[in-house]
C-alpha atoms as a PDB file:
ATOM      1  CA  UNK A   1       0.000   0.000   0.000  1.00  0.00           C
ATOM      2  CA  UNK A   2       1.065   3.857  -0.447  1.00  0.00           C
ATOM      3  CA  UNK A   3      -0.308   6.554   0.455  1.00  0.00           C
ATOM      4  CA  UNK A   4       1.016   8.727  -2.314  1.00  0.00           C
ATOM      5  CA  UNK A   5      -0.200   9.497  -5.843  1.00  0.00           C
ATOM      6  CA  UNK A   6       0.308   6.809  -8.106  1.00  0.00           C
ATOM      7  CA  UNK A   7       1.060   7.881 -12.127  1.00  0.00           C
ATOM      8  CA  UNK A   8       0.420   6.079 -15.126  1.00  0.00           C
ATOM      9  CA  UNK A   9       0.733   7.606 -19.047  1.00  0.00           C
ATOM     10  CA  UNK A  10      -2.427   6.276 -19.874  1.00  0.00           C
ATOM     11  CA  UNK A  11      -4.563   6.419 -16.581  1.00  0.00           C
ATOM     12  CA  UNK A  12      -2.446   9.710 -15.146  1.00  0.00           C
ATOM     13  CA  UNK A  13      -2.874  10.602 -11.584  1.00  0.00           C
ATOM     14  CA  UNK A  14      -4.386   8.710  -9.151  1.00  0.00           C
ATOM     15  CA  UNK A  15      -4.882   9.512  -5.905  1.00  0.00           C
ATOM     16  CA  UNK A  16      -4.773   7.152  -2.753  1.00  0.00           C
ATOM     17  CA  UNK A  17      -8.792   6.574  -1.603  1.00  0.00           C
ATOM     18  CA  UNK A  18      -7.802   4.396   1.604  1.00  0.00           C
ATOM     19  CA  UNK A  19      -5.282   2.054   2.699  1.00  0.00           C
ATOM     20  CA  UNK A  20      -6.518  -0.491  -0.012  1.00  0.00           C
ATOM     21  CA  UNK A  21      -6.887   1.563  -3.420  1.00  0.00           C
ATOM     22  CA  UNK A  22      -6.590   4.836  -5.600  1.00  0.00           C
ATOM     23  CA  UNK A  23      -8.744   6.466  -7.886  1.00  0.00           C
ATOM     24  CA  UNK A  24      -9.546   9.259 -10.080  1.00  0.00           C
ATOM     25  CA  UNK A  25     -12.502  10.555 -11.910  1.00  0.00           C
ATOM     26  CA  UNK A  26     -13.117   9.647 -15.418  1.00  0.00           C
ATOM     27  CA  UNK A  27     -15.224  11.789 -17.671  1.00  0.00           C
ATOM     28  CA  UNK A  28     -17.894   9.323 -19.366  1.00  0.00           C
ATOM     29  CA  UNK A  29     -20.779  10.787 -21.282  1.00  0.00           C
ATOM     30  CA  UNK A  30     -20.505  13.994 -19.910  1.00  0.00           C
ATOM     31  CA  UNK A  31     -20.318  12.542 -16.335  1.00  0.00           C
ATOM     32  CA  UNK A  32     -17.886  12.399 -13.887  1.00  0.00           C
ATOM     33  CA  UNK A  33     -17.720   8.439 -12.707  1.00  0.00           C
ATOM     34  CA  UNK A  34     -15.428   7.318  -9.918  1.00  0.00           C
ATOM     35  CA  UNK A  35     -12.879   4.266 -10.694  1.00  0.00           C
ATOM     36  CA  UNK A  36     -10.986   2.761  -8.016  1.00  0.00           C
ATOM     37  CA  UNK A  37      -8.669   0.639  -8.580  1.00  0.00           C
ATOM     38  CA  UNK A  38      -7.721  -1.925  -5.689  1.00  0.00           C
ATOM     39  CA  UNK A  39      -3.844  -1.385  -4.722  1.00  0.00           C
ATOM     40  CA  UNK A  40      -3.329  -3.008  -1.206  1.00  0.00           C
ATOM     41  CA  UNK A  41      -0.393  -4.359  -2.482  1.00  0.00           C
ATOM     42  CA  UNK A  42       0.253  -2.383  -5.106  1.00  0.00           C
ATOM     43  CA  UNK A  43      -0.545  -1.249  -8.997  1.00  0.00           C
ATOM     44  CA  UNK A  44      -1.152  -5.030 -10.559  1.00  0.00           C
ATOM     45  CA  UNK A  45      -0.511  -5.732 -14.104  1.00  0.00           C
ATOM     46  CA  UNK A  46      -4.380  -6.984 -14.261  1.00  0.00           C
ATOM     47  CA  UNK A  47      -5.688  -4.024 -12.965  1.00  0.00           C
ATOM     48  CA  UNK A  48      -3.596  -1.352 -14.584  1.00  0.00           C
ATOM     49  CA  UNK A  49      -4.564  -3.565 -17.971  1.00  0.00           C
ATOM     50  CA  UNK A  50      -7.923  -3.521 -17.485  1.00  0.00           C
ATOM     51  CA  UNK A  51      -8.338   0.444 -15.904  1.00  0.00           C
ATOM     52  CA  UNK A  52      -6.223   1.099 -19.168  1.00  0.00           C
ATOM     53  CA  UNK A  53      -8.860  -0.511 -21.654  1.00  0.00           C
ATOM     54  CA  UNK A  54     -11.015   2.159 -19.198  1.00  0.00           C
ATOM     55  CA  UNK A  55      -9.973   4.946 -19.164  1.00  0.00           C
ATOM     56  CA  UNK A  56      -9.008   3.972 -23.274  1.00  0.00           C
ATOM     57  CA  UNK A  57     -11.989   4.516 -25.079  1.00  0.00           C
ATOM     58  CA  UNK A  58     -14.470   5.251 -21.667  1.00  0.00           C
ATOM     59  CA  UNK A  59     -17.678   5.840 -23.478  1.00  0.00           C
ATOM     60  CA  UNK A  60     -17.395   2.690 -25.580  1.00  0.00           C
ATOM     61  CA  UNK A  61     -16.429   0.645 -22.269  1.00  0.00           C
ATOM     62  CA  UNK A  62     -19.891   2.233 -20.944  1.00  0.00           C
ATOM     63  CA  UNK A  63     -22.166   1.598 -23.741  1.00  0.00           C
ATOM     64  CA  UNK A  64     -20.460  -1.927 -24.106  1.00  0.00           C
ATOM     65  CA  UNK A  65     -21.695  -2.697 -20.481  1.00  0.00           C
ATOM     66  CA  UNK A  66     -24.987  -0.244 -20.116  1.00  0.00           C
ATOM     67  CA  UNK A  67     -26.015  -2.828 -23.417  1.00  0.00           C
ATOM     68  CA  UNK A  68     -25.059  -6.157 -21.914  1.00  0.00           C
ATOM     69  CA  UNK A  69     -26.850  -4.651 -18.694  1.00  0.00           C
ATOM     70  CA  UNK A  70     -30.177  -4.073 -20.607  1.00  0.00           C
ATOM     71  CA  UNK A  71     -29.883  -7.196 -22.419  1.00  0.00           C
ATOM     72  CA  UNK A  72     -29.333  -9.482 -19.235  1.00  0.00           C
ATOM     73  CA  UNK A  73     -32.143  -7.338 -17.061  1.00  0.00           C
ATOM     74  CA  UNK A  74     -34.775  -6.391 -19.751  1.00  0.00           C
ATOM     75  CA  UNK A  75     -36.789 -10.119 -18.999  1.00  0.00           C
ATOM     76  CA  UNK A  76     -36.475  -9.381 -15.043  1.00  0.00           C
ATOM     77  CA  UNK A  77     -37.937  -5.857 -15.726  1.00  0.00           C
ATOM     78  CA  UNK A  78     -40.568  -6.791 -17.666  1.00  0.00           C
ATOM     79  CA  UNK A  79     -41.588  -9.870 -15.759  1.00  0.00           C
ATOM     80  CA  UNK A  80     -40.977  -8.404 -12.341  1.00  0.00           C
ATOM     81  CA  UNK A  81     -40.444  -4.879 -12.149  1.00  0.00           C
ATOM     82  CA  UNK A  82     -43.289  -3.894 -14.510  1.00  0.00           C
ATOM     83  CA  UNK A  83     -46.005  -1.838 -12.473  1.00  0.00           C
ATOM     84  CA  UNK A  84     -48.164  -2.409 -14.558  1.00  0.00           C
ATOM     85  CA  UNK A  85     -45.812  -0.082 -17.303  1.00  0.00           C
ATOM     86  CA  UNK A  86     -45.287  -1.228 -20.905  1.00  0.00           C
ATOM     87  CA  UNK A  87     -42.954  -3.507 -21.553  1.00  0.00           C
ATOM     88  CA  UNK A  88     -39.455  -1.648 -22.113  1.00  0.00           C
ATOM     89  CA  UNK A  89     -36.790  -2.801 -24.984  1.00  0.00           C
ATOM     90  CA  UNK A  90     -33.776  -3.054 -24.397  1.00  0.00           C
ATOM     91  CA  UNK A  91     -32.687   0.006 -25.925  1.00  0.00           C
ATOM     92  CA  UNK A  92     -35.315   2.102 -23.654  1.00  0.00           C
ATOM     93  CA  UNK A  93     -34.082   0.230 -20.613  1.00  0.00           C
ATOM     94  CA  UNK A  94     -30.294   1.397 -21.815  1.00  0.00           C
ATOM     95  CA  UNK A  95     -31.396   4.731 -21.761  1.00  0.00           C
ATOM     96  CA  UNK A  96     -32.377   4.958 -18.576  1.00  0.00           C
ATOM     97  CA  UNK A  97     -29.091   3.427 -17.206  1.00  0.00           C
ATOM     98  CA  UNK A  98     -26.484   6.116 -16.023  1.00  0.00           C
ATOM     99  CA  UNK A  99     -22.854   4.554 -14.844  1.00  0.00           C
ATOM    100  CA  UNK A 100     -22.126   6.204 -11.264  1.00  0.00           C
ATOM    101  CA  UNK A 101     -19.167   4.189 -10.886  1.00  0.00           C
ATOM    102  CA  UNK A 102     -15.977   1.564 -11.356  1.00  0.00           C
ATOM    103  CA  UNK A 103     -14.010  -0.592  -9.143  1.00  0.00           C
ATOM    104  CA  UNK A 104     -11.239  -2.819 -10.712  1.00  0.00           C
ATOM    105  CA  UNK A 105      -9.692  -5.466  -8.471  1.00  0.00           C
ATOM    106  CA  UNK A 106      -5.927  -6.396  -8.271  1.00  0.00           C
ATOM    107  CA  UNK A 107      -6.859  -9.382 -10.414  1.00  0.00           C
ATOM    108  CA  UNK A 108      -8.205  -7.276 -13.319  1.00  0.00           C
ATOM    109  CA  UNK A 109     -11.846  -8.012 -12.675  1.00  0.00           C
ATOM    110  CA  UNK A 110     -14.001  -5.125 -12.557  1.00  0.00           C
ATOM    111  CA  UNK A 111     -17.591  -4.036 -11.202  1.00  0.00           C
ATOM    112  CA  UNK A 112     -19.364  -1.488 -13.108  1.00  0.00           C
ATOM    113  CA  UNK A 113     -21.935   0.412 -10.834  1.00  0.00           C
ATOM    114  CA  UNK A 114     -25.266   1.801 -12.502  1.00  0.00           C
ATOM    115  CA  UNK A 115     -28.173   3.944 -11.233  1.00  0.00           C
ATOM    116  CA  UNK A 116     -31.188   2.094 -12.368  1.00  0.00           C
ATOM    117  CA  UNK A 117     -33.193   5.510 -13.117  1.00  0.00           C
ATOM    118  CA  UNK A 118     -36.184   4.127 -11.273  1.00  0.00           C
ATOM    119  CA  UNK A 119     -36.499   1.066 -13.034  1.00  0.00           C
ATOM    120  CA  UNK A 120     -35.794  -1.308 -10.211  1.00  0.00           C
ATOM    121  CA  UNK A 121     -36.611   0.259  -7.135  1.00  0.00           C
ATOM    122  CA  UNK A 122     -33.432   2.434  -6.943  1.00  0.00           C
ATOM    123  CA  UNK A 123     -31.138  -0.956  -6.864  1.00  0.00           C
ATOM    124  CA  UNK A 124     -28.216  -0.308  -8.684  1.00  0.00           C
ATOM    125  CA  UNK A 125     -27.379  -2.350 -11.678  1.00  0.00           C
ATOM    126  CA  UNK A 126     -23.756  -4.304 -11.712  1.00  0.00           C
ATOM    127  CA  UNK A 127     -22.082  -5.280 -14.665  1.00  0.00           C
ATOM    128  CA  UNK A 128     -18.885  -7.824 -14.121  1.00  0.00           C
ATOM    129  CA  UNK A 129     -16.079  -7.461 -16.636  1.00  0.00           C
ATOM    130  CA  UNK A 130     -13.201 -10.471 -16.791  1.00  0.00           C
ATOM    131  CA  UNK A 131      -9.840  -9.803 -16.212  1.00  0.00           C
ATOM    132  CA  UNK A 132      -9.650 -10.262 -20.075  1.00  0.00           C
ATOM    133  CA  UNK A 133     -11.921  -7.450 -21.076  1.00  0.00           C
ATOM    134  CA  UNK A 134     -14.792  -9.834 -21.541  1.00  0.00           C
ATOM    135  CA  UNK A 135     -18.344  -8.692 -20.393  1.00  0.00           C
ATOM    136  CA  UNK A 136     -19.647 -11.945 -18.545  1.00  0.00           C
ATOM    137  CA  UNK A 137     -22.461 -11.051 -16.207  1.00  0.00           C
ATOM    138  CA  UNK A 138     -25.170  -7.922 -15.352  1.00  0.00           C
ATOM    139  CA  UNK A 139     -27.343  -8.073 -12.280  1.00  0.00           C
ATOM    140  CA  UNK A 140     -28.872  -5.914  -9.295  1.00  0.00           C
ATOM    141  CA  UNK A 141     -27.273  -5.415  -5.867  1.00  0.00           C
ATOM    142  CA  UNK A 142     -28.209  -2.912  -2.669  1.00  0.00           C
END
């Protein structure tokens, strides 16, 4: 762990959070999101690979996830979450998805946080990401 600024020519500054991991802001659709990157024992190869592919082509890495998210949850929010509303596409569920946040472990995974815009309660919607880059999995948590 440090508790200085760590420096990257991709990511640039990041800042120490806590004991366990640094962070910076990243500009994504007009938004500021949070990514915090897990560094308890320092700036991995997995992680700085994956915040890289981040902080790379951010909007992209968004969409790429707010679509898989929409995909994966469209059925549940139909189904489940309707109120009685029309049923949404997947597209109109996208919309409605706003990333609020990104946390990378040492291994490379990361955790892509979404506000649900009201669709499901005010749960957020997770998206996982392999170590690899690969989208795998989308589903609610809080």
């Amino acid at each position: 762990m440090t508790d200085t600024n760590l420096s990257d020519p991709i990511l640039g500054e990041l800042r120490p959070i806590d004991e366990f991991s640094h962070g910076r802001a990243v500009r994504v659709g007009g938004r500021e999101v949070q990514l915090v990157i897990e560094t308890g024992e320092g700036l991995t190869p997995e992680a700085l690979a994956q915040a890289r592919r981040l902080v790379g082509a951010p909007d992209e890495f968004a969409e790429r996830a707010r679509q898989l998210a929409s995909e994966t949850m469209r059925e549940l929010k139909n189904e489940t979450w309707s109120d009685d509303d029309p049923p949404l596409s997947a597209a109109q569920l996208a919309h409605r998805l706003s990333l609020e946040a990104c946390e990378i472990a040492a291994d490379g995974v990361a955790t892509l946080y979404f506000d649900d815009g009201g669709l499901f309660g005010g749960h957020s919607v997770v998206v996982y990401i392999g170590a690899g880059g690969d989208f795998v999995d989308a589903k609610l948590a809080g």
